[in-house]
PDB file of N, CA and C in Angstrom:
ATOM      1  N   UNK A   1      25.750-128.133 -30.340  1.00  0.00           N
ATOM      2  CA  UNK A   1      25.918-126.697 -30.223  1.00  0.00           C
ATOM      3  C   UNK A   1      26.602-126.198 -31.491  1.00  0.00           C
ATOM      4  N   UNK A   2      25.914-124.905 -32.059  1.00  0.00           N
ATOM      5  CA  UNK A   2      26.572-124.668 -33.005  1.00  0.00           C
ATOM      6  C   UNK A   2      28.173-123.496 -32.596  1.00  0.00           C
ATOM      7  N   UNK A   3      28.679-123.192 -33.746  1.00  0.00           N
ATOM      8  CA  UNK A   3      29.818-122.592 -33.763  1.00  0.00           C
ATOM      9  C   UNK A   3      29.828-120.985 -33.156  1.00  0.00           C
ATOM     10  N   UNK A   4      28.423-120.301 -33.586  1.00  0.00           N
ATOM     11  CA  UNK A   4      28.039-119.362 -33.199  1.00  0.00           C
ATOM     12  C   UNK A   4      27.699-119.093 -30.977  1.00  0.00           C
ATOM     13  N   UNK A   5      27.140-120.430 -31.256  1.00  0.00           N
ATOM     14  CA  UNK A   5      26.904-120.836 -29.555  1.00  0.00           C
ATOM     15  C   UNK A   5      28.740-121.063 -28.702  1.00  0.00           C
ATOM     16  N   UNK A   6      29.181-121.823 -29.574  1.00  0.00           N
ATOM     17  CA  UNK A   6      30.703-121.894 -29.347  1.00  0.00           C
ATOM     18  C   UNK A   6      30.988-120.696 -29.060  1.00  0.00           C
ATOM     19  N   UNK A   7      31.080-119.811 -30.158  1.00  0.00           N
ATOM     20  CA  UNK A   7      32.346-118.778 -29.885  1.00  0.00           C
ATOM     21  C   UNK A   7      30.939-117.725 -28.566  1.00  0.00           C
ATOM     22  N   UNK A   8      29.969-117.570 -28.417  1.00  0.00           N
ATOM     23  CA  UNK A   8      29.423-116.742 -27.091  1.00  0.00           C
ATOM     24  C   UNK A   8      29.881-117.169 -26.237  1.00  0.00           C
ATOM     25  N   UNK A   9      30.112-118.849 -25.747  1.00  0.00           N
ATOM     26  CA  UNK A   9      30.661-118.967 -24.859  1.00  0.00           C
ATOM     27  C   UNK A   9      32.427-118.863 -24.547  1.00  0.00           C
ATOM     28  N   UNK A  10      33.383-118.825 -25.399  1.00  0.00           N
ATOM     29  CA  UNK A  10      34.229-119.110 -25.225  1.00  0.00           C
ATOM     30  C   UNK A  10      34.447-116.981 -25.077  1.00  0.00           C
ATOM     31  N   UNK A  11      33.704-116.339 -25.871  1.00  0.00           N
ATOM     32  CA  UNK A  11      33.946-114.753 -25.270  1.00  0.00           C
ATOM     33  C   UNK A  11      33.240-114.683 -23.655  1.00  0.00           C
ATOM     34  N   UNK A  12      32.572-115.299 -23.193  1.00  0.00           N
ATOM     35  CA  UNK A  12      32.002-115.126 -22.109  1.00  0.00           C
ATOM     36  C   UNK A  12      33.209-115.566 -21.014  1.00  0.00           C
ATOM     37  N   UNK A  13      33.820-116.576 -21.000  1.00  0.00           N
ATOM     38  CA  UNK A  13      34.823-117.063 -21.019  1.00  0.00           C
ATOM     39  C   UNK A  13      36.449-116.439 -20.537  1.00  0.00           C
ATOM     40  N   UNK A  14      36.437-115.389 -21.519  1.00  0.00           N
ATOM     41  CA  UNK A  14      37.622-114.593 -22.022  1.00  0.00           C
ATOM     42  C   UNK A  14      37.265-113.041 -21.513  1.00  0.00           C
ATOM     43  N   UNK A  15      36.960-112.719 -20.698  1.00  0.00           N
ATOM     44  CA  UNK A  15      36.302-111.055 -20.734  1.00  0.00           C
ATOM     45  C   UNK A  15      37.213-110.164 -21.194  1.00  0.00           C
ATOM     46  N   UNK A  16      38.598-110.364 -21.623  1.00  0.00           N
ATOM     47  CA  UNK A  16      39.602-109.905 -22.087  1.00  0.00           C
ATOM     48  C   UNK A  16      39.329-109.486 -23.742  1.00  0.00           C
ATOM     49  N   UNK A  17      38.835-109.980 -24.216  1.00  0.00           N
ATOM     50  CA  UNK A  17      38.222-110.297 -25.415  1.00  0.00           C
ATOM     51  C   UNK A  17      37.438-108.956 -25.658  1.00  0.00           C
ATOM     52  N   UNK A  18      36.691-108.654 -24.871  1.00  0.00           N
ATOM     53  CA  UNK A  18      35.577-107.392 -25.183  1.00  0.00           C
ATOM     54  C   UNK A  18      36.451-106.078 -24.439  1.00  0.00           C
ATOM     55  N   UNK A  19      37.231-106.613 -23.610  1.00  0.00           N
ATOM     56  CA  UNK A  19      38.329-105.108 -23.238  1.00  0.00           C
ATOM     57  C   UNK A  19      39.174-105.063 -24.308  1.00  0.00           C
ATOM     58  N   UNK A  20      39.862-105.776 -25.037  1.00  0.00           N
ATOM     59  CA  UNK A  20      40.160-105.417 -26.225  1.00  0.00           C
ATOM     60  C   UNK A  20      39.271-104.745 -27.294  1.00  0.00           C
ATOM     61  N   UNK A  21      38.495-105.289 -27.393  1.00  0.00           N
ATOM     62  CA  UNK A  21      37.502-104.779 -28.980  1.00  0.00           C
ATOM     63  C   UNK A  21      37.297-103.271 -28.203  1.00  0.00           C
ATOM     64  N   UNK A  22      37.131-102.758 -26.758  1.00  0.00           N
ATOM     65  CA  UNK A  22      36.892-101.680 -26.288  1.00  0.00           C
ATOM     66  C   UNK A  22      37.767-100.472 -26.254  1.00  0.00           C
ATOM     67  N   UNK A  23      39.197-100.953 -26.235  1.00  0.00           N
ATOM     68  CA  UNK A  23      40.351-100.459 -25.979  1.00  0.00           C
ATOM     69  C   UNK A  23      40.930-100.433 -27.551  1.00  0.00           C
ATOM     70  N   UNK A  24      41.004-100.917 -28.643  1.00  0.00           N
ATOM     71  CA  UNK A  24      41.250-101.074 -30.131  1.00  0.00           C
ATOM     72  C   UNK A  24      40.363-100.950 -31.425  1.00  0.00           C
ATOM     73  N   UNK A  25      39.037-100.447 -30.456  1.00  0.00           N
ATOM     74  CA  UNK A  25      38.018 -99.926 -31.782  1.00  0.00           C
ATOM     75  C   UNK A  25      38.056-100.936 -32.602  1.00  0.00           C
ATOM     76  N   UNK A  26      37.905-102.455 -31.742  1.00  0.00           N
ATOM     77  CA  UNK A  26      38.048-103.578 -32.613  1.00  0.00           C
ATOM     78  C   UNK A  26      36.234-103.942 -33.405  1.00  0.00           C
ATOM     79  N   UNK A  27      36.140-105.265 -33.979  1.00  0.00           N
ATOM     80  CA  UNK A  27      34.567-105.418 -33.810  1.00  0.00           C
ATOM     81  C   UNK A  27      34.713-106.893 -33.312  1.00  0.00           C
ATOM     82  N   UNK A  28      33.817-107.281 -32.720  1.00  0.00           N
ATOM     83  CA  UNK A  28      33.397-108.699 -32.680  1.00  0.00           C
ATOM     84  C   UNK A  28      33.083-109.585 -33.531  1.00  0.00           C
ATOM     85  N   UNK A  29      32.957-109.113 -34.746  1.00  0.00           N
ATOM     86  CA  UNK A  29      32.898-109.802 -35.823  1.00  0.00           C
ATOM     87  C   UNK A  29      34.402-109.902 -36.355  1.00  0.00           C
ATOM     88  N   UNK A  30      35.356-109.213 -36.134  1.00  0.00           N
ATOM     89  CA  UNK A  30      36.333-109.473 -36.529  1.00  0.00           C
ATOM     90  C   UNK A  30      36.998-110.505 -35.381  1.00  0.00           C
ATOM     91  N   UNK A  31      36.779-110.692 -34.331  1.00  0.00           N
ATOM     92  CA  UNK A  31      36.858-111.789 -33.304  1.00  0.00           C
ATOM     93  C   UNK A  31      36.392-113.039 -33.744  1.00  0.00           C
ATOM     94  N   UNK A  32      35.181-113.301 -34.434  1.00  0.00           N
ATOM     95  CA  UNK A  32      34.513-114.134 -34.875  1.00  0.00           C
ATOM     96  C   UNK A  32      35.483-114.725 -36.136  1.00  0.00           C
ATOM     97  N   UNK A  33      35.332-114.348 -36.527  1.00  0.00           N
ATOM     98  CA  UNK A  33      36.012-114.667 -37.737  1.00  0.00           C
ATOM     99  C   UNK A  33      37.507-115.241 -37.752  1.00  0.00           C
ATOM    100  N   UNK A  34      38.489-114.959 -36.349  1.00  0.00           N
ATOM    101  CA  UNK A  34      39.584-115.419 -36.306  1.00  0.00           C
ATOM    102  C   UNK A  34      39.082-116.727 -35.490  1.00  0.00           C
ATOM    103  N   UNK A  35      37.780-116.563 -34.936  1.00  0.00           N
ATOM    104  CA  UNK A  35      37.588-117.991 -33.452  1.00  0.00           C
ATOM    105  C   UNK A  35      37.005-118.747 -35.057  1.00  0.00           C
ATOM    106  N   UNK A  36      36.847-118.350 -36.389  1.00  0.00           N
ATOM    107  CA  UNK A  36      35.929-119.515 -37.274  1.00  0.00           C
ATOM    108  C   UNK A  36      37.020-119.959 -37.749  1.00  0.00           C
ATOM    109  N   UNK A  37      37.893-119.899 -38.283  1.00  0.00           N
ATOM    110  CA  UNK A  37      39.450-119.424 -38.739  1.00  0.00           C
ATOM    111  C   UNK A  37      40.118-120.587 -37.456  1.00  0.00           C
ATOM    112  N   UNK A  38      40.191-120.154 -36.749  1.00  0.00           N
ATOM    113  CA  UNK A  38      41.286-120.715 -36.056  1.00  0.00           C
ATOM    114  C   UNK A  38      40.762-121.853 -34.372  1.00  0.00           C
ATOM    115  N   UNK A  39      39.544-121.772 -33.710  1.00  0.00           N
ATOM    116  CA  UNK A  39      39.138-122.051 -33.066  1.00  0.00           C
ATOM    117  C   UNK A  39      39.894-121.466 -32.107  1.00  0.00           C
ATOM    118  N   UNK A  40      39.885-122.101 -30.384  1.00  0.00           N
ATOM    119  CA  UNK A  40      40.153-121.971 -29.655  1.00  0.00           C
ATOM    120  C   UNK A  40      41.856-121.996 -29.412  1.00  0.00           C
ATOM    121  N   UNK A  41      42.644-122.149 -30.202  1.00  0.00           N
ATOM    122  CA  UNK A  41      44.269-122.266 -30.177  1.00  0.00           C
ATOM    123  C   UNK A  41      44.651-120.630 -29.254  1.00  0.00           C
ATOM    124  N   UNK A  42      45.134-121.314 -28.301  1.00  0.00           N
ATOM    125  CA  UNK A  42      45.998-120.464 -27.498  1.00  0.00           C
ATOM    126  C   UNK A  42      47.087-119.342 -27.798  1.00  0.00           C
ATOM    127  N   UNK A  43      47.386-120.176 -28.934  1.00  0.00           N
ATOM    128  CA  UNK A  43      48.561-119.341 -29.485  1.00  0.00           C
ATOM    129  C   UNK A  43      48.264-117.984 -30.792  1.00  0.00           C
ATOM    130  N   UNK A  44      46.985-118.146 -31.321  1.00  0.00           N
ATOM    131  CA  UNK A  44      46.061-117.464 -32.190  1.00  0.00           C
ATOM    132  C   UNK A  44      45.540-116.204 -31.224  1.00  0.00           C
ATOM    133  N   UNK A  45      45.195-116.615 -30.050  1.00  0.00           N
ATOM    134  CA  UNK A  45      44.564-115.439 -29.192  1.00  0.00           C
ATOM    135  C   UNK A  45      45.278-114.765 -27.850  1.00  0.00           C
ATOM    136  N   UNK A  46      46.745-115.155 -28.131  1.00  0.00           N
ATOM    137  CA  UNK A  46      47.691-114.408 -27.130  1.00  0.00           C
ATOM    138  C   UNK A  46      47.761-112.702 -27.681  1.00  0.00           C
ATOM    139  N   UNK A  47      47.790-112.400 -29.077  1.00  0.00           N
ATOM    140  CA  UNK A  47      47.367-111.219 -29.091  1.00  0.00           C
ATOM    141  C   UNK A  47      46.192-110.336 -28.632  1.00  0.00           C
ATOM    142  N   UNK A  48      45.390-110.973 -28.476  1.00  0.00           N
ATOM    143  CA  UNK A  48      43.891-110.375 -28.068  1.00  0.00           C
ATOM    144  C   UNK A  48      43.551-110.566 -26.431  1.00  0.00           C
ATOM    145  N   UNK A  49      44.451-111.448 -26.037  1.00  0.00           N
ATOM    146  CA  UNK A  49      44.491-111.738 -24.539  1.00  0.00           C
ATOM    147  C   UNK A  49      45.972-111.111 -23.571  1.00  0.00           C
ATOM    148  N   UNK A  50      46.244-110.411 -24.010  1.00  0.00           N
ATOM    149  CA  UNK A  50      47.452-109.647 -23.211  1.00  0.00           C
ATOM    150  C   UNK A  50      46.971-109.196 -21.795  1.00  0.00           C
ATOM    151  N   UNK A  51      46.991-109.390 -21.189  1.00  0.00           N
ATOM    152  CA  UNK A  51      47.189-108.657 -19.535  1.00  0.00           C
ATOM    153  C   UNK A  51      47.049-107.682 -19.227  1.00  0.00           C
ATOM    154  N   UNK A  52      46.605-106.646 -19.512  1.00  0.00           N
ATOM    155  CA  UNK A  52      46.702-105.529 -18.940  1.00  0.00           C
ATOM    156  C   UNK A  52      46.426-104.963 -17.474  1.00  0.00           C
ATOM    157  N   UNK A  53      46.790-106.252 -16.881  1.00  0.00           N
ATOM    158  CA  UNK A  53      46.552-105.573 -14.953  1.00  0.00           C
ATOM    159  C   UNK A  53      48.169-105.310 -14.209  1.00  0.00           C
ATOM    160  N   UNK A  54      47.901-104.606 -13.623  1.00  0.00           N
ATOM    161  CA  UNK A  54      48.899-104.278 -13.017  1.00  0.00           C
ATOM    162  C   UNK A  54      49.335-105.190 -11.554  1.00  0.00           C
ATOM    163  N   UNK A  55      50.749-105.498 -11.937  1.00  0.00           N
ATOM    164  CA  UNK A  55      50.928-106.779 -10.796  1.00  0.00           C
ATOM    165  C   UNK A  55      52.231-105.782 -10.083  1.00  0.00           C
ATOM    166  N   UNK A  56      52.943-106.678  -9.111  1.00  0.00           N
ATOM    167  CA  UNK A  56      53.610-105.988  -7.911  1.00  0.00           C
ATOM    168  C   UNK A  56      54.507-105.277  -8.528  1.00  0.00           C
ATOM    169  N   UNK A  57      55.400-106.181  -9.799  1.00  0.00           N
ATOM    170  CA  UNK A  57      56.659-105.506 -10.432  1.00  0.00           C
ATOM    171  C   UNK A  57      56.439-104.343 -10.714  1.00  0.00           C
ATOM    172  N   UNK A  58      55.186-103.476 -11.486  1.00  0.00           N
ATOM    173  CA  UNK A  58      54.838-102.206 -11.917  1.00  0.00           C
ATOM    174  C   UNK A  58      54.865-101.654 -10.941  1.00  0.00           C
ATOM    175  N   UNK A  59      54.118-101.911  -9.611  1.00  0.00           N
ATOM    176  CA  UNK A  59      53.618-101.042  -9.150  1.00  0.00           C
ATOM    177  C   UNK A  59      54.879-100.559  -8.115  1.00  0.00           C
ATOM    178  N   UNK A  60      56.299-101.306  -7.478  1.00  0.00           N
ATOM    179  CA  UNK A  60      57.082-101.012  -7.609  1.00  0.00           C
ATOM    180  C   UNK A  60      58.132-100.149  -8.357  1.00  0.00           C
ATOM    181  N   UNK A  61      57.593-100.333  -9.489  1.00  0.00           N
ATOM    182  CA  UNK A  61      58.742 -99.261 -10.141  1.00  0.00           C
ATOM    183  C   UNK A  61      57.792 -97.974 -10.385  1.00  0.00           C
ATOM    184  N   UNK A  62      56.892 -97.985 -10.089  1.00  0.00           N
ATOM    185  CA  UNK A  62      56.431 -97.127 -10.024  1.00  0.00           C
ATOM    186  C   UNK A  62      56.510 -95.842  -8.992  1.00  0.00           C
ATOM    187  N   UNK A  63      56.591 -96.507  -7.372  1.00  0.00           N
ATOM    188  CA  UNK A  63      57.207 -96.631  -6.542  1.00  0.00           C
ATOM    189  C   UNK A  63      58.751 -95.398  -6.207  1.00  0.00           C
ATOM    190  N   UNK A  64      59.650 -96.510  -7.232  1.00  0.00           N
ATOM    191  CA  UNK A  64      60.957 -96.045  -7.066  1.00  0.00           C
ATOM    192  C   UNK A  64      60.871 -94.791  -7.573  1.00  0.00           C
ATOM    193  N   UNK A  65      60.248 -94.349  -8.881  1.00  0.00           N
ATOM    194  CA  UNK A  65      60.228 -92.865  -9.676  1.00  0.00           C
ATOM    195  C   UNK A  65      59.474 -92.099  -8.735  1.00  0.00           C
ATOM    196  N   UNK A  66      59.209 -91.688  -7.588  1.00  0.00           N
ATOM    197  CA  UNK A  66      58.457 -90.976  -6.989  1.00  0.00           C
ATOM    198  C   UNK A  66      59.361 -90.333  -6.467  1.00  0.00           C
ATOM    199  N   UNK A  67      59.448 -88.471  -6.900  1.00  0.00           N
ATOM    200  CA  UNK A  67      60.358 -87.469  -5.938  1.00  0.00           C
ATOM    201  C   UNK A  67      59.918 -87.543  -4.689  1.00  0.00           C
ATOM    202  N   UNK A  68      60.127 -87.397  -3.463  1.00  0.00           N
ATOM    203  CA  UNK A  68      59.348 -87.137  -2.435  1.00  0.00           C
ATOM    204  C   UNK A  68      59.826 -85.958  -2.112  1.00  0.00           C
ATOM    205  N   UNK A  69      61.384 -85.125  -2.361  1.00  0.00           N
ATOM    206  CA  UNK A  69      61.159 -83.764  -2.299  1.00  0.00           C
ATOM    207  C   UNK A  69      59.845 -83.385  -2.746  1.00  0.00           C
ATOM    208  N   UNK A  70      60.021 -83.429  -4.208  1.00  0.00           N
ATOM    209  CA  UNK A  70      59.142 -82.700  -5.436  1.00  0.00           C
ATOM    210  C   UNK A  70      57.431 -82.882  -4.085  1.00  0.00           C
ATOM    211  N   UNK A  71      56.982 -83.609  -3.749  1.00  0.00           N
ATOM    212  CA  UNK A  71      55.854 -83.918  -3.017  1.00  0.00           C
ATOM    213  C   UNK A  71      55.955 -83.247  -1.695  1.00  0.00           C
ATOM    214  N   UNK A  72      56.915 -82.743  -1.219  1.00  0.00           N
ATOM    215  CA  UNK A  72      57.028 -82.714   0.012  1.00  0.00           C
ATOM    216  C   UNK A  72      56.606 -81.275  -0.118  1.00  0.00           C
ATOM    217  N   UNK A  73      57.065 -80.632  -1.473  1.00  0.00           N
ATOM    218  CA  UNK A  73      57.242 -79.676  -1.487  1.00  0.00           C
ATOM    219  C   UNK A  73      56.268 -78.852  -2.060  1.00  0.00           C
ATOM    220  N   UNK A  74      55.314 -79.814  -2.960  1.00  0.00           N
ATOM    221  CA  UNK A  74      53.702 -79.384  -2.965  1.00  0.00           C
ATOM    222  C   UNK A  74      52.961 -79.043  -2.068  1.00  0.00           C
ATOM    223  N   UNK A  75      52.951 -80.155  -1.126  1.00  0.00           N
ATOM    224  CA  UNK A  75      52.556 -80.258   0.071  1.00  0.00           C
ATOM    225  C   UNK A  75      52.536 -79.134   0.761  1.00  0.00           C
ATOM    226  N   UNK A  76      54.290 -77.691   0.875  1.00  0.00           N
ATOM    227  CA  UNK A  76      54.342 -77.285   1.923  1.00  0.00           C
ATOM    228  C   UNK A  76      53.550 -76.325   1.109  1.00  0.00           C
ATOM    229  N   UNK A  77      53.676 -76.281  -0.292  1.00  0.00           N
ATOM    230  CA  UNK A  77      52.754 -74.870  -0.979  1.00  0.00           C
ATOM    231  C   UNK A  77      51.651 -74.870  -0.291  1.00  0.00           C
ATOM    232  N   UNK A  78      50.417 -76.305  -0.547  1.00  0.00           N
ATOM    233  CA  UNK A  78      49.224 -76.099  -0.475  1.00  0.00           C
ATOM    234  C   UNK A  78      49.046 -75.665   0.620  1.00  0.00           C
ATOM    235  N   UNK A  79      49.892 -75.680   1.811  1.00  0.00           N
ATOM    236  CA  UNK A  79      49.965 -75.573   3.624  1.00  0.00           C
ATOM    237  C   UNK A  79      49.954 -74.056   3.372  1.00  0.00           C
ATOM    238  N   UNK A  80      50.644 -73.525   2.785  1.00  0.00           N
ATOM    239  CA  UNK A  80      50.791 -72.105   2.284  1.00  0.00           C
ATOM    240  C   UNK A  80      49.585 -71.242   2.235  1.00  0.00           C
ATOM    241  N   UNK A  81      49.458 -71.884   1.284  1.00  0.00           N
ATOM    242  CA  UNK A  81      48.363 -71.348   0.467  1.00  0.00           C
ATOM    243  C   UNK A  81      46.899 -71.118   1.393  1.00  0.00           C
ATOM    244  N   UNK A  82      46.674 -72.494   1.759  1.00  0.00           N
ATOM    245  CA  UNK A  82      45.523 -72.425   2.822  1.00  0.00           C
ATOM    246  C   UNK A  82      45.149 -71.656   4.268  1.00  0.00           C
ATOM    247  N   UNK A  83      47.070 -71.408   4.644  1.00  0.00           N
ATOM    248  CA  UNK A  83      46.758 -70.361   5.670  1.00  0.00           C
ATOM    249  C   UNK A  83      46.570 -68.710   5.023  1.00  0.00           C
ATOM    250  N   UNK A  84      47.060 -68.441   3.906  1.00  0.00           N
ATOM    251  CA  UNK A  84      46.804 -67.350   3.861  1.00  0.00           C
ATOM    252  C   UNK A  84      45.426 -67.406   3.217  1.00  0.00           C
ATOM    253  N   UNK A  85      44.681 -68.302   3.054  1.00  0.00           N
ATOM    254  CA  UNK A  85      43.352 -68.323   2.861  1.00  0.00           C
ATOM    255  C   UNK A  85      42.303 -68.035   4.274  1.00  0.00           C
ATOM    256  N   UNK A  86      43.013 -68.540   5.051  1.00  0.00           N
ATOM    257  CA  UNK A  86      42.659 -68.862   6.274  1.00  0.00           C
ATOM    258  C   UNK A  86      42.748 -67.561   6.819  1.00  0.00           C
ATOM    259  N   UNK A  87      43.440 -66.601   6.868  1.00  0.00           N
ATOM    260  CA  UNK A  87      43.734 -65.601   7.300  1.00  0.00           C
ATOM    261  C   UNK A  87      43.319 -64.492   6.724  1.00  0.00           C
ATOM    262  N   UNK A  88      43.280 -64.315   5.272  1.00  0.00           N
ATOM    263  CA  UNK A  88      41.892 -63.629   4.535  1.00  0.00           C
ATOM    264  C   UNK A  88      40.685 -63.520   5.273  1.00  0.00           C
ATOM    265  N   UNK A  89      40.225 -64.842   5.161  1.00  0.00           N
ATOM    266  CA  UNK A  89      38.453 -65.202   5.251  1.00  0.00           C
ATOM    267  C   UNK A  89      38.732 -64.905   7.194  1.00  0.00           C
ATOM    268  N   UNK A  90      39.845 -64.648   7.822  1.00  0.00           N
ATOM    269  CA  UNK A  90      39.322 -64.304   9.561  1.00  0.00           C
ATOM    270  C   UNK A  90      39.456 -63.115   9.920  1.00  0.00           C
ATOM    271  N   UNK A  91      40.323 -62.400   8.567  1.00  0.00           N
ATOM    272  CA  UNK A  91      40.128 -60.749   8.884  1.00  0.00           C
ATOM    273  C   UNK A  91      39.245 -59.903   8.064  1.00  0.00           C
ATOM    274  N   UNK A  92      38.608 -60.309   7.044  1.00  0.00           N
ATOM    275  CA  UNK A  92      36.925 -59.696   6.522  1.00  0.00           C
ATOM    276  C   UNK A  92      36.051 -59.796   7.669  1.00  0.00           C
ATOM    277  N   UNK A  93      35.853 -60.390   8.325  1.00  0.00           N
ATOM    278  CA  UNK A  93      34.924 -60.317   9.300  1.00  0.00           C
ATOM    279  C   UNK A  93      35.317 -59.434  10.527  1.00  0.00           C
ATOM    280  N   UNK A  94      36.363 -59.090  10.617  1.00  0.00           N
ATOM    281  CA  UNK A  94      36.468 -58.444  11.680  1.00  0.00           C
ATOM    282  C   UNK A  94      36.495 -56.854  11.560  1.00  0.00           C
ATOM    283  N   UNK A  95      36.447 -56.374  10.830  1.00  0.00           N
ATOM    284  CA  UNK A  95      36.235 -55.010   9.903  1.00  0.00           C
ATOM    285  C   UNK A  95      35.607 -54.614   9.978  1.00  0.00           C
ATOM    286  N   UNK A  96      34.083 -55.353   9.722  1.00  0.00           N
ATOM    287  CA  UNK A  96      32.679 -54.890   9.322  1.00  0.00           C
ATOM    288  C   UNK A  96      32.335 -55.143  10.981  1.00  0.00           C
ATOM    289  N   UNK A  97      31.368 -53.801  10.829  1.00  0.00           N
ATOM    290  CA  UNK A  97      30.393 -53.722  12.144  1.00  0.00           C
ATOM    291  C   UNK A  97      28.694 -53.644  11.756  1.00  0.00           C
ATOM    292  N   UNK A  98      28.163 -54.499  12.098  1.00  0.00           N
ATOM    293  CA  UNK A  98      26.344 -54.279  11.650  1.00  0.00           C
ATOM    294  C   UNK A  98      26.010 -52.616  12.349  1.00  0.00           C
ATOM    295  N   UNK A  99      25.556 -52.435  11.823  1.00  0.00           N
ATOM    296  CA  UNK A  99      24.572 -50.721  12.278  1.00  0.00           C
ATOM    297  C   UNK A  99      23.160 -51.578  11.873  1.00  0.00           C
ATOM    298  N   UNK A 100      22.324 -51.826  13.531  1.00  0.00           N
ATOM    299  CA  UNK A 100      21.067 -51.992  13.437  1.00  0.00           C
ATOM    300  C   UNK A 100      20.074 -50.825  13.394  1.00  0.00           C
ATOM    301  N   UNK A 101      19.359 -50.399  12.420  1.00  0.00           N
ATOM    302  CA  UNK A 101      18.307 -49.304  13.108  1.00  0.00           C
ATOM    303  C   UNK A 101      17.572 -49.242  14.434  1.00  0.00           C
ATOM    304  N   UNK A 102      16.822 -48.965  15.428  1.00  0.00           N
ATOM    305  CA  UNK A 102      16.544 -49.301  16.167  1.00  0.00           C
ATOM    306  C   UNK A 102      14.712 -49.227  15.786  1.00  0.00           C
ATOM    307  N   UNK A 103      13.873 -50.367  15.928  1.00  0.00           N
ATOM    308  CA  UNK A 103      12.463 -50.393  15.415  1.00  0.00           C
ATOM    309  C   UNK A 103      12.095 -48.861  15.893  1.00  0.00           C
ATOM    310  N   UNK A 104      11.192 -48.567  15.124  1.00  0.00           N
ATOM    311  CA  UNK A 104      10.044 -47.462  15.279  1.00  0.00           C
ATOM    312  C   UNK A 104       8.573 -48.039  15.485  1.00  0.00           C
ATOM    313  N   UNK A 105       8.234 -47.746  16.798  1.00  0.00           N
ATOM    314  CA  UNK A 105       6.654 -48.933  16.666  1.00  0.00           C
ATOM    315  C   UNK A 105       5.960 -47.741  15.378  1.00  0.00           C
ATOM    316  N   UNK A 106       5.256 -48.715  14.499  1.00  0.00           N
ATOM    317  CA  UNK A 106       4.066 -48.095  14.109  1.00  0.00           C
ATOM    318  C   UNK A 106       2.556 -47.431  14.428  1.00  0.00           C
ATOM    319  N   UNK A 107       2.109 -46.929  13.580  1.00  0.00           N
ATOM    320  CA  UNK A 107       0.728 -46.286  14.369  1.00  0.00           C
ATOM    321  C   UNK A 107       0.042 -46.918  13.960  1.00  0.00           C
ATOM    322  N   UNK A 108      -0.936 -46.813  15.358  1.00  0.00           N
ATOM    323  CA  UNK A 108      -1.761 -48.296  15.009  1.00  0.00           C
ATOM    324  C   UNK A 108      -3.286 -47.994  13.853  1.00  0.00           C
ATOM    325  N   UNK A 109      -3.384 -46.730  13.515  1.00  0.00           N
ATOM    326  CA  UNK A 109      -4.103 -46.262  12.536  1.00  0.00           C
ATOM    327  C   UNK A 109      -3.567 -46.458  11.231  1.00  0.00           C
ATOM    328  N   UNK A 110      -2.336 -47.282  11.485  1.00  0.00           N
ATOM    329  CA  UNK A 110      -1.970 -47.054   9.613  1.00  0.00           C
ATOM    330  C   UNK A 110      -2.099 -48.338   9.199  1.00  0.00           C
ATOM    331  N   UNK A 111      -2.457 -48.494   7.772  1.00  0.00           N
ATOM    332  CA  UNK A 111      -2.935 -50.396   7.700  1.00  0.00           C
ATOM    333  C   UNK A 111      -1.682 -50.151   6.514  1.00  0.00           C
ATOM    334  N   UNK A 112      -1.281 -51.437   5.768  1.00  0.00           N
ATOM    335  CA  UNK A 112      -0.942 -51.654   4.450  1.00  0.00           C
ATOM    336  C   UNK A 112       0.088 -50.240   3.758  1.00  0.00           C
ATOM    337  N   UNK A 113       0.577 -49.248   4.429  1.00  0.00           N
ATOM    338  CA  UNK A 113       0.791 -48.247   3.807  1.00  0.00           C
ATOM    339  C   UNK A 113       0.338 -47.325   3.534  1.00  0.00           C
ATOM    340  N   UNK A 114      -0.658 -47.056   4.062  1.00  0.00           N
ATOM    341  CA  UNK A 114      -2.060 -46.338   3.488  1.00  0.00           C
ATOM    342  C   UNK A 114      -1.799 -44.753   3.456  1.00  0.00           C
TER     343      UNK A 114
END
């Protein structure tokens, strides 16, 4: 196998690899060139392999920074807001009254308008 076959598999491998080049306007040729350079060394591709998923510790502190006034208090707006929406849109309708004409039969001598 050549070196070229090498490094497809070892990016196939790594899917971290192409979320970088995606996320850093990197190229793959500049990937190439550090896997010709340096091969597979672990310690060469800890920059290009960083983690970016989110594990429990984040999502905890993420967690802790949450006002729940501040939310509580969105909350009571949008509640707000929607009844007096609610209360708009149930008193337009009650205002208006239809006025039906009442039919006029036609004569039966008249065609089309004539």
């Amino acid at each position: 196998m050549d070196k070229k076959e090498m490094f497809k598999e070892f990016i196939k491998s790594k899917p971290e690899l192409i979320n970088y080049i995606k996320d850093n306007d990197g190229s793959i040729q500049k990937l190439y060139e550090v896997y010709d350079l340096y091969g597979e060394d672990e310690n060469i591709w800890k920059e290009y392999l960083t983690d970016r998923s989110i594990n429990l510790n984040n999502i905890s502190d993420i967690v802790k920074n949450i006002d729940m006034n501040s939310i509580k208090g969105h909350i009571n707006t949008a509640q707000k807001a929607l009844s007096i929406v609610r209360e708009l849109t149930g008193k337009v309708g009650e205002g208006v009254k239809t006025i039906k004409k009442p039919l006029a039969p036609k004569p039966l001598d008249k065609f089309f308008e004539d």
